[in-house]
Protein backbone atom coordinates (compact mmCIF):
# COMPACT_ATOMS: atom_id res chain seq x y z
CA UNK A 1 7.25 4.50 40.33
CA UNK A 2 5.40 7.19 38.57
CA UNK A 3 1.35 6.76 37.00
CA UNK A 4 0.50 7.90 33.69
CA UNK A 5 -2.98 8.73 34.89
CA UNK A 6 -4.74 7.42 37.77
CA UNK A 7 -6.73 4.90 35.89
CA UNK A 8 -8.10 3.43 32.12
CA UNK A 9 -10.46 1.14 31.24
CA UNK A 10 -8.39 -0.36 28.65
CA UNK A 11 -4.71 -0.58 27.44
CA UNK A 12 -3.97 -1.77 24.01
CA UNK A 13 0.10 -2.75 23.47
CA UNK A 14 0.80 -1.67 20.05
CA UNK A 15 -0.21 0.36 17.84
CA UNK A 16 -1.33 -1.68 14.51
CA UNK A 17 -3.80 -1.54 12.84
CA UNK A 18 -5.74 -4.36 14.91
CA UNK A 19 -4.49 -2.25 18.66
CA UNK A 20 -5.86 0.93 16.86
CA UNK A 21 -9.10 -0.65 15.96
CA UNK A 22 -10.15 -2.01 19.19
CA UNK A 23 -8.87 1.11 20.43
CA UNK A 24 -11.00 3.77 18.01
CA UNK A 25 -13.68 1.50 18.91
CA UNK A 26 -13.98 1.39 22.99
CA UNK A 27 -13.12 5.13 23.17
CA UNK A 28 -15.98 6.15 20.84
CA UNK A 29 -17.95 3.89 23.27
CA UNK A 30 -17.00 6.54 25.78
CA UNK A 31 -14.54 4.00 27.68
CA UNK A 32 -11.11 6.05 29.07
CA UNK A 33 -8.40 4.17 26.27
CA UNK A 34 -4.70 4.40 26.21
CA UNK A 35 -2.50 2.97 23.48
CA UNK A 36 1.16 2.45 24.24
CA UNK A 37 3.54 1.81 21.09
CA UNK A 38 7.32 1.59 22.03
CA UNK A 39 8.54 3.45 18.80
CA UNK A 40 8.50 6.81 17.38
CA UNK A 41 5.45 6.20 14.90
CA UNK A 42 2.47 4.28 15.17
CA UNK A 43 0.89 2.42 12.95
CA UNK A 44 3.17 -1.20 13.03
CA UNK A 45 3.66 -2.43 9.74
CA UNK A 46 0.91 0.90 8.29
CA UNK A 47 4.53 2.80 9.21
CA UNK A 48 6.00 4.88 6.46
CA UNK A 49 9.51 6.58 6.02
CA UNK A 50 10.82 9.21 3.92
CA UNK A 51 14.18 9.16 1.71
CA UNK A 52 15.08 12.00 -1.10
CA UNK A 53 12.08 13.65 -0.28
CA UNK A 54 10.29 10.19 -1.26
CA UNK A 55 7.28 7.99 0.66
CA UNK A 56 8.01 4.50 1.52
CA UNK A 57 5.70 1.93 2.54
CA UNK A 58 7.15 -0.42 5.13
CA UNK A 59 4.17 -3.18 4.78
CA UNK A 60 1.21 -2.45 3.16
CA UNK A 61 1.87 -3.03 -0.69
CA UNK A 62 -2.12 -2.92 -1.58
CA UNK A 63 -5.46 -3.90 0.04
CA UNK A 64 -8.29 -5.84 -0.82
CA UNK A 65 -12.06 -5.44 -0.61
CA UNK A 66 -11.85 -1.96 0.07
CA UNK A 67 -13.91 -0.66 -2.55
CA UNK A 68 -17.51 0.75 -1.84
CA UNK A 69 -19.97 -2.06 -0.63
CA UNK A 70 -16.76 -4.51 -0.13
CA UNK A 71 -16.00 -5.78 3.14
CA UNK A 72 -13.12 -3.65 4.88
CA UNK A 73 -14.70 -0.03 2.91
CA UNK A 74 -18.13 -0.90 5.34
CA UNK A 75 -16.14 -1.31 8.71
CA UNK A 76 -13.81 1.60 8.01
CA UNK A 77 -17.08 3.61 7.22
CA UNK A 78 -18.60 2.44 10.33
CA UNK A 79 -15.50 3.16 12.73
CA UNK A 80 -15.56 6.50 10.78
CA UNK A 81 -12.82 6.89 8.30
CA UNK A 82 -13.74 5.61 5.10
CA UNK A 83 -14.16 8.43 3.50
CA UNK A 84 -10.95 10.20 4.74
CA UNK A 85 -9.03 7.29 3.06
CA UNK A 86 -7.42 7.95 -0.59
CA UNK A 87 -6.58 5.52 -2.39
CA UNK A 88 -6.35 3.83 -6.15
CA UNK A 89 -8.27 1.05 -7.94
CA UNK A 90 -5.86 -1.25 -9.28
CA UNK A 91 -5.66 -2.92 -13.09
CA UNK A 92 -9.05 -4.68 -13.50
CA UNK A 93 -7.39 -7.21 -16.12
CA UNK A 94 -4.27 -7.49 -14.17
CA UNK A 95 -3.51 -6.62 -10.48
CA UNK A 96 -1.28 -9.55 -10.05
CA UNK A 97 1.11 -10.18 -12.96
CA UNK A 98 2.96 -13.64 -12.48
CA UNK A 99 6.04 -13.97 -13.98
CA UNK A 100 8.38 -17.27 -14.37
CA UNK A 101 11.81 -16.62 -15.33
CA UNK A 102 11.94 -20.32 -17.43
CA UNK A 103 8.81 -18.93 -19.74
CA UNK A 104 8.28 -15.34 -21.46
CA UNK A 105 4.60 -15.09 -19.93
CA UNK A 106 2.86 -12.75 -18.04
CA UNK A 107 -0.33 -14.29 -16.16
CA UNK A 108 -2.71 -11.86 -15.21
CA UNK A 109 -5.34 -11.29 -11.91
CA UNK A 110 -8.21 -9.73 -12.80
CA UNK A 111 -10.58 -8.38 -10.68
CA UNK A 112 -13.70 -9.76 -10.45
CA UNK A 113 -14.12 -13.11 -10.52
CA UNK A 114 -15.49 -13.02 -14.07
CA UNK A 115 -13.15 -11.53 -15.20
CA UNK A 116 -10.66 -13.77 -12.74
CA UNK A 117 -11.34 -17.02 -14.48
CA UNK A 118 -11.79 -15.28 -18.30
CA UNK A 119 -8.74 -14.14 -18.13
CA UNK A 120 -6.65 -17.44 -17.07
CA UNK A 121 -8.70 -19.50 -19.06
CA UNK A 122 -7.07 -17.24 -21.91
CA UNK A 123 -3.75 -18.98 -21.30
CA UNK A 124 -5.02 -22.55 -20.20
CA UNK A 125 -8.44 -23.16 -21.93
CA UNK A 126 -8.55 -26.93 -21.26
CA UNK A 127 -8.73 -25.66 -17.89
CA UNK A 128 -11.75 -23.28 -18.22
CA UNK A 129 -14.67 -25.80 -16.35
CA UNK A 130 -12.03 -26.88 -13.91
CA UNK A 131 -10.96 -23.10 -13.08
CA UNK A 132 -15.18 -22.82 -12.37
CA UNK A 133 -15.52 -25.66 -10.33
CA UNK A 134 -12.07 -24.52 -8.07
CA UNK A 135 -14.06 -21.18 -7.87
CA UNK A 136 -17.35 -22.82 -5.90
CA UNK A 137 -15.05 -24.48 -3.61
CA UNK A 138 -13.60 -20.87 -2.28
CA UNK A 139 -16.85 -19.44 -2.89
CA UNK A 140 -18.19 -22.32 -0.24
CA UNK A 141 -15.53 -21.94 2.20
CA UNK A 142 -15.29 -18.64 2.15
CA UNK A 143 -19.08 -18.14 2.97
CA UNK A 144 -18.55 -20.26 5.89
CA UNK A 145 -16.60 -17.26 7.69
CA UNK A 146 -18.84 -15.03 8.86
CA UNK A 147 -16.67 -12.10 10.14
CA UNK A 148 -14.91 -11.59 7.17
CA UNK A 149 -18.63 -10.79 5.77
CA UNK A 150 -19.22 -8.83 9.34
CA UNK A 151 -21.58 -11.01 10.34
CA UNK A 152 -21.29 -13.00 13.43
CA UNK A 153 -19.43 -16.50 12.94
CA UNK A 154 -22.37 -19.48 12.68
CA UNK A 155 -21.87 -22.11 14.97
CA UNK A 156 -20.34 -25.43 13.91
CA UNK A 157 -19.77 -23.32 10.02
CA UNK A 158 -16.22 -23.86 10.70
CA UNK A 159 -15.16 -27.51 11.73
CA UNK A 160 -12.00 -28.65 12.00
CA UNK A 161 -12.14 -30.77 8.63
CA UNK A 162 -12.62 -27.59 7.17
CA UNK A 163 -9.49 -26.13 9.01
CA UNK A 164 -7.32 -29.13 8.30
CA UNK A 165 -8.08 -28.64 3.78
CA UNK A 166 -4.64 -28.63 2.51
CA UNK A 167 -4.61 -25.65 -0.15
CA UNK A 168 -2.68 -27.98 -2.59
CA UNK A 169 -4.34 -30.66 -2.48
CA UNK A 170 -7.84 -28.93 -2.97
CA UNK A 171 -6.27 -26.59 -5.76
CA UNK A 172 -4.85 -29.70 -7.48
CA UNK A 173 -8.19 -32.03 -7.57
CA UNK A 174 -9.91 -29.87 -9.66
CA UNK A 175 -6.65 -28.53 -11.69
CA UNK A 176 -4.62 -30.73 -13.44
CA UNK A 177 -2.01 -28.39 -15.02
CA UNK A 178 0.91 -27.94 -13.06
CA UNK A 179 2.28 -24.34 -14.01
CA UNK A 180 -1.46 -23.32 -13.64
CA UNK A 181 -1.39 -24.73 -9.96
CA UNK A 182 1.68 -22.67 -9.61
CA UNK A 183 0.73 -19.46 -11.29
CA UNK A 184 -2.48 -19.98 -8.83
CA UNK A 185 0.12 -19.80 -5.83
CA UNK A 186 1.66 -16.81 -7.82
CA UNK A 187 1.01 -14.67 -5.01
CA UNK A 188 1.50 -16.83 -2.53
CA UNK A 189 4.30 -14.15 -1.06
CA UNK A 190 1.35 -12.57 -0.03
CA UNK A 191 0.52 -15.26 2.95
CA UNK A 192 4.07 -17.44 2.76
CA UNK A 193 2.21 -20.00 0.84
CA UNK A 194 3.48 -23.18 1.43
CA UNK A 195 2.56 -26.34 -0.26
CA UNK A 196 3.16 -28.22 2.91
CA UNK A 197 1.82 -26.36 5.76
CA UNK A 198 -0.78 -23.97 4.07
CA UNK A 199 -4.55 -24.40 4.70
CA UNK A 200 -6.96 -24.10 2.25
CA UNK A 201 -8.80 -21.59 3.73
CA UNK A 202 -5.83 -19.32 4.00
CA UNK A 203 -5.67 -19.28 0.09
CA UNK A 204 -9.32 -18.87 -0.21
CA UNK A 205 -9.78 -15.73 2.02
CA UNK A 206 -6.92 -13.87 1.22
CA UNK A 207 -7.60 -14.28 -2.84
CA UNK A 208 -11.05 -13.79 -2.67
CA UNK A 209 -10.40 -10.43 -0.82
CA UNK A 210 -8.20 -9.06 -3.71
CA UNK A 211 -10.15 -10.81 -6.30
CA UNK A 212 -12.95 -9.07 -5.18
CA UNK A 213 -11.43 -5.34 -5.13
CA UNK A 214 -7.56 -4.31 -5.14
CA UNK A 215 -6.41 -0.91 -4.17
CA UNK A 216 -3.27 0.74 -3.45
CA UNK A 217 -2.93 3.37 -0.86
CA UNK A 218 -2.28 7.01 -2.19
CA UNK A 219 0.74 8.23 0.54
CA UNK A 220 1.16 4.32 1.64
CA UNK A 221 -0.81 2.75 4.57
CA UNK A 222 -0.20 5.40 7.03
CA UNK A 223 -3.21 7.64 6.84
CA UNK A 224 -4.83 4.38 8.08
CA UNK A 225 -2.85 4.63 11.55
CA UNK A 226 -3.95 9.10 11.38
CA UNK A 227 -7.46 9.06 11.29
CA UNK A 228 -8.17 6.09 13.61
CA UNK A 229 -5.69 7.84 16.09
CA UNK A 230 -7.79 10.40 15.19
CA UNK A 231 -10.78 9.20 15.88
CA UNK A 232 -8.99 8.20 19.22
CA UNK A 233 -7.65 11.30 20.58
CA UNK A 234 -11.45 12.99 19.27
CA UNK A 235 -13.10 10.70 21.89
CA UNK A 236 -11.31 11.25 25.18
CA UNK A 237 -8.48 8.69 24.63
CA UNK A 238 -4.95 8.89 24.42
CA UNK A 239 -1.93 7.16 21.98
CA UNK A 240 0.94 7.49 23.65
CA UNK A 241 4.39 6.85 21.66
CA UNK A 242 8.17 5.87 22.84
CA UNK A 243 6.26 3.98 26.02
CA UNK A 244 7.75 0.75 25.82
CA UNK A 245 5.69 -1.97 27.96
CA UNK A 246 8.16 -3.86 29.80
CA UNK A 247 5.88 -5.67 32.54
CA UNK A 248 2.18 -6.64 33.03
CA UNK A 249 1.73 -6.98 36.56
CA UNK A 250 -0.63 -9.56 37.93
CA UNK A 251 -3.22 -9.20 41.23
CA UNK A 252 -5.63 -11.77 42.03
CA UNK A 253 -5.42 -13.50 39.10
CA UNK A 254 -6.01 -10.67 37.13
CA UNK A 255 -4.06 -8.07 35.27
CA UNK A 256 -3.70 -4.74 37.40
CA UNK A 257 -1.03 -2.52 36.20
CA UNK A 258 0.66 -2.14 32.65
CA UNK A 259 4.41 -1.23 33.23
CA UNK A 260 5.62 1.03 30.85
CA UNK A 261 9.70 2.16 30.57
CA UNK A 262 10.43 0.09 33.93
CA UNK A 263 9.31 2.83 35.71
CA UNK A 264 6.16 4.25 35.02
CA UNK A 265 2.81 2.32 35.47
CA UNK A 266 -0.85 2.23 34.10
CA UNK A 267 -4.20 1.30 36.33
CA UNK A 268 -6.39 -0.62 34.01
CA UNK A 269 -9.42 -2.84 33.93
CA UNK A 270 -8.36 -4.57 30.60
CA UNK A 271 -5.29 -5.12 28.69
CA UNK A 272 -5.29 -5.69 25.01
CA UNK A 273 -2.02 -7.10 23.67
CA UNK A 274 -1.28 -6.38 19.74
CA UNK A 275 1.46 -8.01 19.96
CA UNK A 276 3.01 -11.76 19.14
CA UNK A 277 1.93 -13.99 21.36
CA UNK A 278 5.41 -14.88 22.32
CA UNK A 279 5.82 -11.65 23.48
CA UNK A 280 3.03 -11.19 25.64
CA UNK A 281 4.06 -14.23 27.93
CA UNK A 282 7.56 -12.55 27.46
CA UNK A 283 5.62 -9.59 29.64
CA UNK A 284 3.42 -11.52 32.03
CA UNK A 285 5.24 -13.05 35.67
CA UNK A 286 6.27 -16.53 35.08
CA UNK A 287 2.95 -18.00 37.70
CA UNK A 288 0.27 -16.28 35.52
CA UNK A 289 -0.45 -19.31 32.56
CA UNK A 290 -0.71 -22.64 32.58
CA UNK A 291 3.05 -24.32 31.62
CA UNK A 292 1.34 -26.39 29.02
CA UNK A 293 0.22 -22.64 27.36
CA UNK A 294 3.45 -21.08 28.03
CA UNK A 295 5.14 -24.54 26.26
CA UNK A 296 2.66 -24.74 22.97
CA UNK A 297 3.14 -20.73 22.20
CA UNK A 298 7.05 -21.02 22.77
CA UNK A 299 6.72 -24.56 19.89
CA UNK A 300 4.47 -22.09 17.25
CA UNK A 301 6.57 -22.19 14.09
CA UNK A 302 6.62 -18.93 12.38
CA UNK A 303 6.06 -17.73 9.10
CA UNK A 304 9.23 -17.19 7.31
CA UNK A 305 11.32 -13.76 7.52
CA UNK A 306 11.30 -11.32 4.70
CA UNK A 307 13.67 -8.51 3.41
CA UNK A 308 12.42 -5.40 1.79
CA UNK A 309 14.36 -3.45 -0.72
CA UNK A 310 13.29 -0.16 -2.04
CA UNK A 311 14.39 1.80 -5.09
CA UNK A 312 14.49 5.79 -5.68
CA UNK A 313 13.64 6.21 -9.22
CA UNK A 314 15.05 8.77 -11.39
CA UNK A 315 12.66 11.57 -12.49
CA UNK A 316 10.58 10.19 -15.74
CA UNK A 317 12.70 6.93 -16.13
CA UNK A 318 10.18 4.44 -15.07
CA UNK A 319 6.40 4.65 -16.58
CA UNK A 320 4.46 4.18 -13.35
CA UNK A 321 2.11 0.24 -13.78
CA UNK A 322 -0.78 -0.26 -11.56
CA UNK A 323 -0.37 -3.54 -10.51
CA UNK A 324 2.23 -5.46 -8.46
CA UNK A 325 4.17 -8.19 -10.58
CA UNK A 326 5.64 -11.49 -9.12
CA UNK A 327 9.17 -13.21 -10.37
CA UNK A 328 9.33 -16.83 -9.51
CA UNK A 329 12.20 -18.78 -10.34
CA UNK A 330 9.93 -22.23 -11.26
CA UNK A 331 6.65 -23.76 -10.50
CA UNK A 332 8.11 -24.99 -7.32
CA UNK A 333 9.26 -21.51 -5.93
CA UNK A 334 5.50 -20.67 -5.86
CA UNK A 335 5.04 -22.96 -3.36
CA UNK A 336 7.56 -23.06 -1.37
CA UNK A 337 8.98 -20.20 0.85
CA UNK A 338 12.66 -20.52 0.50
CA UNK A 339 14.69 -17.71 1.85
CA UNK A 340 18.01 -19.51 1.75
CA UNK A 341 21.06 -17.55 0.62
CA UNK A 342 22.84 -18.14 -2.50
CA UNK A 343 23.49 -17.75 -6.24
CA UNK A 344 19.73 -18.14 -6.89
CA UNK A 345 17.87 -16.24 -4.76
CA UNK A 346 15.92 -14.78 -4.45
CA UNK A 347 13.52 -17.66 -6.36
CA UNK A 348 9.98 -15.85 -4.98
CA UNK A 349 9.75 -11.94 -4.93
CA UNK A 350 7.39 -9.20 -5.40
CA UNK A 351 7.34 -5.90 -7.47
CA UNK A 352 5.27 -2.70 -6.65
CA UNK A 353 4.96 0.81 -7.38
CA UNK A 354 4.75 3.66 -5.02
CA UNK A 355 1.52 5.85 -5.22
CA UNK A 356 1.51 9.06 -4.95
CA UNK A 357 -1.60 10.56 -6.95
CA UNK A 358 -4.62 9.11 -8.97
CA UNK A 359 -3.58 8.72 -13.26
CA UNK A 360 -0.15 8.59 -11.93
CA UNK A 361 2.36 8.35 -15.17
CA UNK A 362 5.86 7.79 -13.86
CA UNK A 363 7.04 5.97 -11.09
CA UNK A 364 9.05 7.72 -8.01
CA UNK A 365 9.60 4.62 -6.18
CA UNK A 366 9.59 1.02 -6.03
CA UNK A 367 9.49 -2.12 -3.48
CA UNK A 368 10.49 -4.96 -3.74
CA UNK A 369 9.55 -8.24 -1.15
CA UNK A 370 11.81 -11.33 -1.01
CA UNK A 371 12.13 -13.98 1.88
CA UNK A 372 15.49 -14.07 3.30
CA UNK A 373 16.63 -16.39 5.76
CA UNK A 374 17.13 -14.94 9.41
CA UNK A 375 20.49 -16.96 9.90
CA UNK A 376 22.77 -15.12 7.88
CA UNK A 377 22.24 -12.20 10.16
CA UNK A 378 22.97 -14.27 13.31
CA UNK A 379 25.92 -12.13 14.00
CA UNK A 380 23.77 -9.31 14.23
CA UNK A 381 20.93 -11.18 16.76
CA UNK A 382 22.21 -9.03 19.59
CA UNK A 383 21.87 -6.03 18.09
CA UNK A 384 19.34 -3.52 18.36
CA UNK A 385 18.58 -0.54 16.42
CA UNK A 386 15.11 1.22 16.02
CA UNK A 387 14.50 5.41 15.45
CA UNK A 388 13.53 5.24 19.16
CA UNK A 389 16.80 3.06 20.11
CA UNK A 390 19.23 3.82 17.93
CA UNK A 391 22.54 1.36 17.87
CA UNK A 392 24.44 1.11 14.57
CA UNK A 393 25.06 -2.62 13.27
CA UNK A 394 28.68 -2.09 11.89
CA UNK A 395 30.36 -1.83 8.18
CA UNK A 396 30.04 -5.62 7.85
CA UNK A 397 26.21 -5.29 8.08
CA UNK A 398 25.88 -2.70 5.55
CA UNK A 399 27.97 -4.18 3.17
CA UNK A 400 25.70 -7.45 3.16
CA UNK A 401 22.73 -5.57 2.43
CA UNK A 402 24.31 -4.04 -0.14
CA UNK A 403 25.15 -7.45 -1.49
CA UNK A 404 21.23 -8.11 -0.94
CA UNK A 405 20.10 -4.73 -2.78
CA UNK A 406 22.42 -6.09 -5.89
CA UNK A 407 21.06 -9.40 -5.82
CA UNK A 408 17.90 -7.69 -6.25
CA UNK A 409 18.08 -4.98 -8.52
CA UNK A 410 19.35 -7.82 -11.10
CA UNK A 411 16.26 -9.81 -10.34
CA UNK A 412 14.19 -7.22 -10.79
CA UNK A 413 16.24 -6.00 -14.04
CA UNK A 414 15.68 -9.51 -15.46
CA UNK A 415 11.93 -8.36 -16.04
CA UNK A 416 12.47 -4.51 -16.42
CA UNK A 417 14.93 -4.03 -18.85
CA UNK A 418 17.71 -1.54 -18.03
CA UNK A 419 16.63 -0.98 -14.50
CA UNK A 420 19.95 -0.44 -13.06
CA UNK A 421 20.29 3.17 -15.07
CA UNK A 422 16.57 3.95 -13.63
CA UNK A 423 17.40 4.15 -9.76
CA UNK A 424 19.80 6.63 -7.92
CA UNK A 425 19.76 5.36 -4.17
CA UNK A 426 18.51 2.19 -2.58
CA UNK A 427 17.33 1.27 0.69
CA UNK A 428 17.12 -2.22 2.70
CA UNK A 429 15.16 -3.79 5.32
CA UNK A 430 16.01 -6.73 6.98
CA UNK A 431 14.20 -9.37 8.93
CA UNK A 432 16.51 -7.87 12.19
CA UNK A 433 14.52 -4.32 10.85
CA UNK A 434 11.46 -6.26 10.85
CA UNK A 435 12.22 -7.77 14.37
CA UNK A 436 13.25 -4.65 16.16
CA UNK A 437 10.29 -2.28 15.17
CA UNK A 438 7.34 -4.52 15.11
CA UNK A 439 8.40 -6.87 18.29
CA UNK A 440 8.17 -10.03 16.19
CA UNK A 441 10.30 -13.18 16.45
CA UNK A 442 13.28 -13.46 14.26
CA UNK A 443 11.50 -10.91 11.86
CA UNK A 444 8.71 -13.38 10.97
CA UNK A 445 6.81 -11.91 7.83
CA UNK A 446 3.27 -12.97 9.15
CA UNK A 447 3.54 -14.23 12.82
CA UNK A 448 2.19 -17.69 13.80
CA UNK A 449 2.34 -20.29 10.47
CA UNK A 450 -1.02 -21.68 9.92
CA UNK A 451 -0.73 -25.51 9.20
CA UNK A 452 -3.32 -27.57 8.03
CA UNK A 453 -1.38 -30.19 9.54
CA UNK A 454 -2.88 -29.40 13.03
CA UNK A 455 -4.92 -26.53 12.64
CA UNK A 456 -5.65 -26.62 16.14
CA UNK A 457 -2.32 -26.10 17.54
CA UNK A 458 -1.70 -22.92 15.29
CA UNK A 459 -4.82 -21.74 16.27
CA UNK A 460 -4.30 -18.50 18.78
CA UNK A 461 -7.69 -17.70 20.71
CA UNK A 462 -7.69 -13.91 21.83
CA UNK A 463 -9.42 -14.50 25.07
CA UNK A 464 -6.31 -15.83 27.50
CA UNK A 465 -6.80 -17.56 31.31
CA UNK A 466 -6.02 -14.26 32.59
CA UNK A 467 -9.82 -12.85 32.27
CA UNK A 468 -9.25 -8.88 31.38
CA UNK A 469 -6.41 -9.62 29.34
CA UNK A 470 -6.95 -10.49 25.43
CA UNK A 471 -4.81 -10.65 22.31
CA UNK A 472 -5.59 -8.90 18.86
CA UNK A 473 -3.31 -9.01 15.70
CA UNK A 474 -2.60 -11.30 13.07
CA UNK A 475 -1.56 -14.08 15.40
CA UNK A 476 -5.11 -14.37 16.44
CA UNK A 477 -6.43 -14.32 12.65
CA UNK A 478 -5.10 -13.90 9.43
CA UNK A 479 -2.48 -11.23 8.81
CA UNK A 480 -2.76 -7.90 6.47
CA UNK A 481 -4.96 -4.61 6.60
CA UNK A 482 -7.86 -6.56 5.96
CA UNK A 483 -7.42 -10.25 8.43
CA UNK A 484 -5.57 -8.29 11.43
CA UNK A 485 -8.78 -5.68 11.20
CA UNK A 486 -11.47 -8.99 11.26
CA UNK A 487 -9.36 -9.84 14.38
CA UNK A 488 -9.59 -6.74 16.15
CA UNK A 489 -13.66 -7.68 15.74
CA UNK A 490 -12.95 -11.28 17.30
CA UNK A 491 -11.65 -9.73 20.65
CA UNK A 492 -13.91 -6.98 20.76
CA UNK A 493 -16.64 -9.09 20.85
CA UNK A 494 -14.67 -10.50 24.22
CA UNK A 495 -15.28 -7.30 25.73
CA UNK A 496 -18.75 -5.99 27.68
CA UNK A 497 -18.92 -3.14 25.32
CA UNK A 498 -18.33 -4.99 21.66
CA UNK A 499 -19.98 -8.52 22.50
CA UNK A 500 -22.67 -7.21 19.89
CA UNK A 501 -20.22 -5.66 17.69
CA UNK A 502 -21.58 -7.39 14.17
CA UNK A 503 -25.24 -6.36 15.14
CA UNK A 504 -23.84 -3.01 15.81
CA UNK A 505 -21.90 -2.94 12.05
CA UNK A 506 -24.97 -4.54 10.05
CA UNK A 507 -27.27 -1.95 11.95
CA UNK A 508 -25.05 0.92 10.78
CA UNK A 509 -24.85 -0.57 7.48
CA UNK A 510 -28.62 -0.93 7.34
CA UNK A 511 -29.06 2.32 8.26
């Protein structure tokens, strides 16, 4: 068996944006870093492609709080790249557009939350106090968690009761109209909202960061991945792609070796796995965790699957809007995230635009996010096909996502009138797309499902038995550019060099 290199201080599995993080960070700390992604790009779901000379984004439809003096804009500037990143303010009045196909209305976002309850109140009035009152309940919950203000998390803020808020039932005791509960949920795609399972705190975070600042990345999420690998390779480390990990091994209770490729192995002192949780036991010999731990990760339910379309837009056919519009089918679709397959669906999807330059005036491309249920490509679960591993699926498979594209392209024509003359080639992404190049389970959207319902349970720590082995992703936090980069803070403050990590950010800041 063959060595990389005779030694690192740390391995990170994966190359999102959480892995690239904690990565960026311990090599500018002077520590010897490898990152090991298994396909041909890094980034996870920051990866782009190209078709007809046209940028896709693969996950990252628009980010929030990274505006000056927001959140995610001070820890990119203090990891060193915020002011490499380009990127576009979305509509102030409207940067989520909800859309139900049983009423002619569009309900607008704004930014701001000002401006956030103004403009709702526009279309429910009755509701105007009530909307106000809602607001100090995210505004209290959401000053309860620390990191996602980079300041270190307060001991006993976060209690279990406030874990185990049900995002309904707080959202409907202080509003009593039921299509404004739902357009509330609007963009509940966002996080698999589901009336049943979905904390409270979930719906607060995750709003308040877009509330607070929306922005879509000029050239899609991928310059994100460059500059921290960047900032990697400038400080001694190393990101190393097509190097598959296929085995931790396990000495003295301890991880000793990352196996990479079956054959090629990496000395290290600490492992950091960006990867589902599921998979990282996958990777680990069968002795090394508790049963019990091995037994509660295999019974996580995951967050549903999703299927991407995108569109290539004729030249000049489609004036380019700067903001991202949601088609629900009712007030129930909002809440509920139903991927199952037939004359309906999809009920819940998600419009964007491609950005390619600031004062853009005609859109070149176009996404579109649905769920889709995993089982109707359960022929296909054996089946593997990444640019690293390629394996073709078969004329059957093709001609259901062609179905799928249809399906869509009528949805989305439903709001956009005369759509189908405005596109020339479409592309699809399944959840067995999903599955294959980001190493999730059945193509789940957002990994582990938060439920109020036992908040405990769904709760992943990143610090594992094994002590120089710890998880990072959104499986350990919240999910998106903005919760998997919080969690990449969470585990670095489980290592020797980032236990002071927030003192370290507010100093900077400070400074």
């Amino acid at each position: 068996m063959s060595q990389i290199d005779a030694h690192y201080d740390h391995a990170i599995i994966g190359s999102g944006i959480s892995g690239l993080l904690c990565a960026a960070y311990l090599a500018k700390k002077g520590k010897k870093v490898i990152v090991l992604e298994k396909n041909h790009q890094i980034g996870g779901c920051l990866q782009v492609f190209s078709r007809d000379k046209k940028i896709f984004d693969t996950g990252v439809h628009y980010v929030g709080s990274l505006g000056k003096g927001q959140p995610l804009r001070h820890l990119f500037d203090f990891i060193g790249i915020g002011d490499l990143l380009k990127y576009q303010r979305l509509d102030m009045d409207g940067f989520d557009r909800i859309y139900f196909e049983d009423e002619q209305v569009e309900y607008k976002f704004g930014q701001g939350w000002d401006n956030f309850i103004s403009g709702l109140s526009k279309y429910f009035p009755e509701e105007s106090e009530n909307l106000l009152l809602l607001l100090e309940e995210i505004n209290r919950i959401v000053s309860l968690f620390g990191p996602y203000h980079l300041k270190e998390l307060e001991e006993n803020s976060v209690t279990i009761e406030i874990l185990s808020l049900s995002a309904y039932e707080v959202i409907s005791s202080f509003i009593t109209s039921e299509r404004l509960i739902a357009v509330l949920w609007g963009n509940s795609i966002l996080y698999a909202g589901n009336k049943a399972k979905t904390p409270f705190y979930v719906f607060a975070l995750i709003l308040n960061s877009y509330v607070e600042g929306s922005y879509r990345l000029i050239h899609g999420g991928s310059q994100i991945s460059k500059y921290l690998s960047m900032i990697i390779h400038d400080n001694g480390g190393l990101v190393r792609k097509y190097a598959e990990v296929t085995s931790i091994e396990i000495k003295e209770g301890k991880v000793d070796k990352v196996i990479v490729d079956q054959n090629i192995s990496v000395n290290v002192s600490t492992c950091i796995a960006a990867i589902h949780p599921a998979c990282v036991i996958g990777l680990l010999p069968e002795y090394s965790l508790r049963p019990s731990y091995v037994s509660r990760v295999k019974e996580l339910q995951n967050t549903p699957a999703f299927i991407s379309v995108y569109f290539s837009l004729k030249e000049n056919a489609l004036p380019y809007f700067n903001y991202n519009t949601y088609i629900l089918k009712n007030n129930d679709a909002a809440m509920h995230p139903d991927g199952h397959f037939d004359d309906n669906w999809p009920t819940n999807m998600m419009i964007s635009t491609g950005c390619e330059e600031h004062d853009q005036q005609y859109a070149n491309t176009i996404n579109v996010l649905a769920y889709c249920d995993v089982k109707i490509f359960k022929k296909w679960e054996s089946t593997f096909n990444t640019t690293a591993r390629h394996q073709e699926r078969g004329q059957d498979y093709d001609q259901l996502k062609e179905e799928l594209i249809n399906k869509i392209a009528k949805k989305v024509a439903s709001k956009i009138s005369g759509f189908e003359d405005m596109y020339f080639a479409a592309y699809c992404s399944t959840p067995l797309t999903y599955r294959d190049f980001l190493n999730v389970p059945d193509g789940t959207g957002y990994g582990v499902e938060k439920d109020y319902n036992n908040a405990l349970f769904t709760f992943i720590s990143p610090k594992m038995k094994i002590p120089n082995l710890l998880m990072t992703g959104q499986n350990t936090d919240l999910h998106g550019v903005y919760g998997a980069s919080i969690s990449a803070l969470l585990t670095l403050k489980h290592t020797s060099e980032g236990k002071l990590i927030f003192e370290e950010i507010n100093e900077f800041l400070n400074n």
